[in-house]
Protein backbone atom coordinates (compact mmCIF):
# COMPACT_ATOMS: atom_id res chain seq x y z
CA UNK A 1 16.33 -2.57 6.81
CA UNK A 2 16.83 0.62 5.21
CA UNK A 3 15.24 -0.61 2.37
CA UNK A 4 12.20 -1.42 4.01
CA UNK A 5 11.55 2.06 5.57
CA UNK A 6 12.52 3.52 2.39
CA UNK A 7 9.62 1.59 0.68
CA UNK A 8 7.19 1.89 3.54
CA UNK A 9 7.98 5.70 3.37
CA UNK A 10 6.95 5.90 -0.53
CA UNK A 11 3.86 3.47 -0.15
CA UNK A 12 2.43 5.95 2.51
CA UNK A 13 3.31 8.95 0.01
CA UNK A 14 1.74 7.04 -2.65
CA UNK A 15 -1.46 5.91 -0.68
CA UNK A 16 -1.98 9.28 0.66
CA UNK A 17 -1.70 11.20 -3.45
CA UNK A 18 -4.57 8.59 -3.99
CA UNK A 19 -6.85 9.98 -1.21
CA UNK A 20 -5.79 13.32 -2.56
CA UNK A 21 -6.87 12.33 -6.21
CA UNK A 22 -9.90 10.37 -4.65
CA UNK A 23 -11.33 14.38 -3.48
CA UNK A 24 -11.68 15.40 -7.24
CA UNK A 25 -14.84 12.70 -8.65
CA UNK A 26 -14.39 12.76 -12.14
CA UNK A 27 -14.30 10.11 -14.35
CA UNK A 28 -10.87 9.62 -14.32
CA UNK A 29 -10.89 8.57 -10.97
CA UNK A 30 -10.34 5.16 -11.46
CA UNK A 31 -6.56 4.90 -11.41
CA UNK A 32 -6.67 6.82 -8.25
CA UNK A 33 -8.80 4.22 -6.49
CA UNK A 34 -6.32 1.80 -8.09
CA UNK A 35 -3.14 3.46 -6.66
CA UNK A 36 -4.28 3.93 -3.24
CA UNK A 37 -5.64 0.72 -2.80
CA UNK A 38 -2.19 -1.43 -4.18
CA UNK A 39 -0.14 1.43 -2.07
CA UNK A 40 -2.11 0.84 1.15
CA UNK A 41 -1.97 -3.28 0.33
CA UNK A 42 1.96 -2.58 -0.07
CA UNK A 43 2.15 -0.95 3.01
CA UNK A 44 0.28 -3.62 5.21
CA UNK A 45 2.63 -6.43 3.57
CA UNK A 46 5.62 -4.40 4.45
CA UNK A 47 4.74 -3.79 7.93
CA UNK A 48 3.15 -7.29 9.02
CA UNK A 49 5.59 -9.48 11.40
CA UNK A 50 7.60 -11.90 9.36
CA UNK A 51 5.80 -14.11 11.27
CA UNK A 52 2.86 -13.93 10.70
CA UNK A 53 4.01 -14.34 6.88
CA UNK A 54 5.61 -17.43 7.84
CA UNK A 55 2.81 -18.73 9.27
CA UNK A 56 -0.25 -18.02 6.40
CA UNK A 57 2.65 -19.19 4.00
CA UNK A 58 2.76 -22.66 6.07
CA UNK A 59 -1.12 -22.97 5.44
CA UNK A 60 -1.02 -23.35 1.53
C-alpha cells in the first residue's frame, strides 16, 4: 500500500513539472507534453478500483 501512495505521490509531482514546462513554448516542448501526459496516465491507472481493472481485463 505504501508503495502505491509513494508512486501516486511522484506521478502527481511529475505531471504537475510537465504543466510547469508546458508554460515556456519553445521548441523543446515536446518531452514536456510527453511527461505530463504518461505521468497523468500513471496516475489514473494507479488510482482506478481494482475492479474496474478486473473487469475491462475480463473483456479482452
Amino acid at each position: 500500500m505504501l508503495v502505491a501512495v509513494v508512486a501516486i505521490a511522484l506521478a502527481v509531482l511529475l505531471a504537475l513539472q510537465g504543466l510547469g514546462m508546458l508554460g515556456t513554448v519553445t521548441a523543446d516542448a515536446l518531452p514536456a507534453v510527453a511527461a505530463t501526459v504518461l505521468s497523468a496516465a500513471l496516475v489514473a491507472l494507479l488510482v482506478v478500483p481494482g475492479a474496474s481493472r478486473a473487469w475491462s481485463a475480463r473483456r479482452r
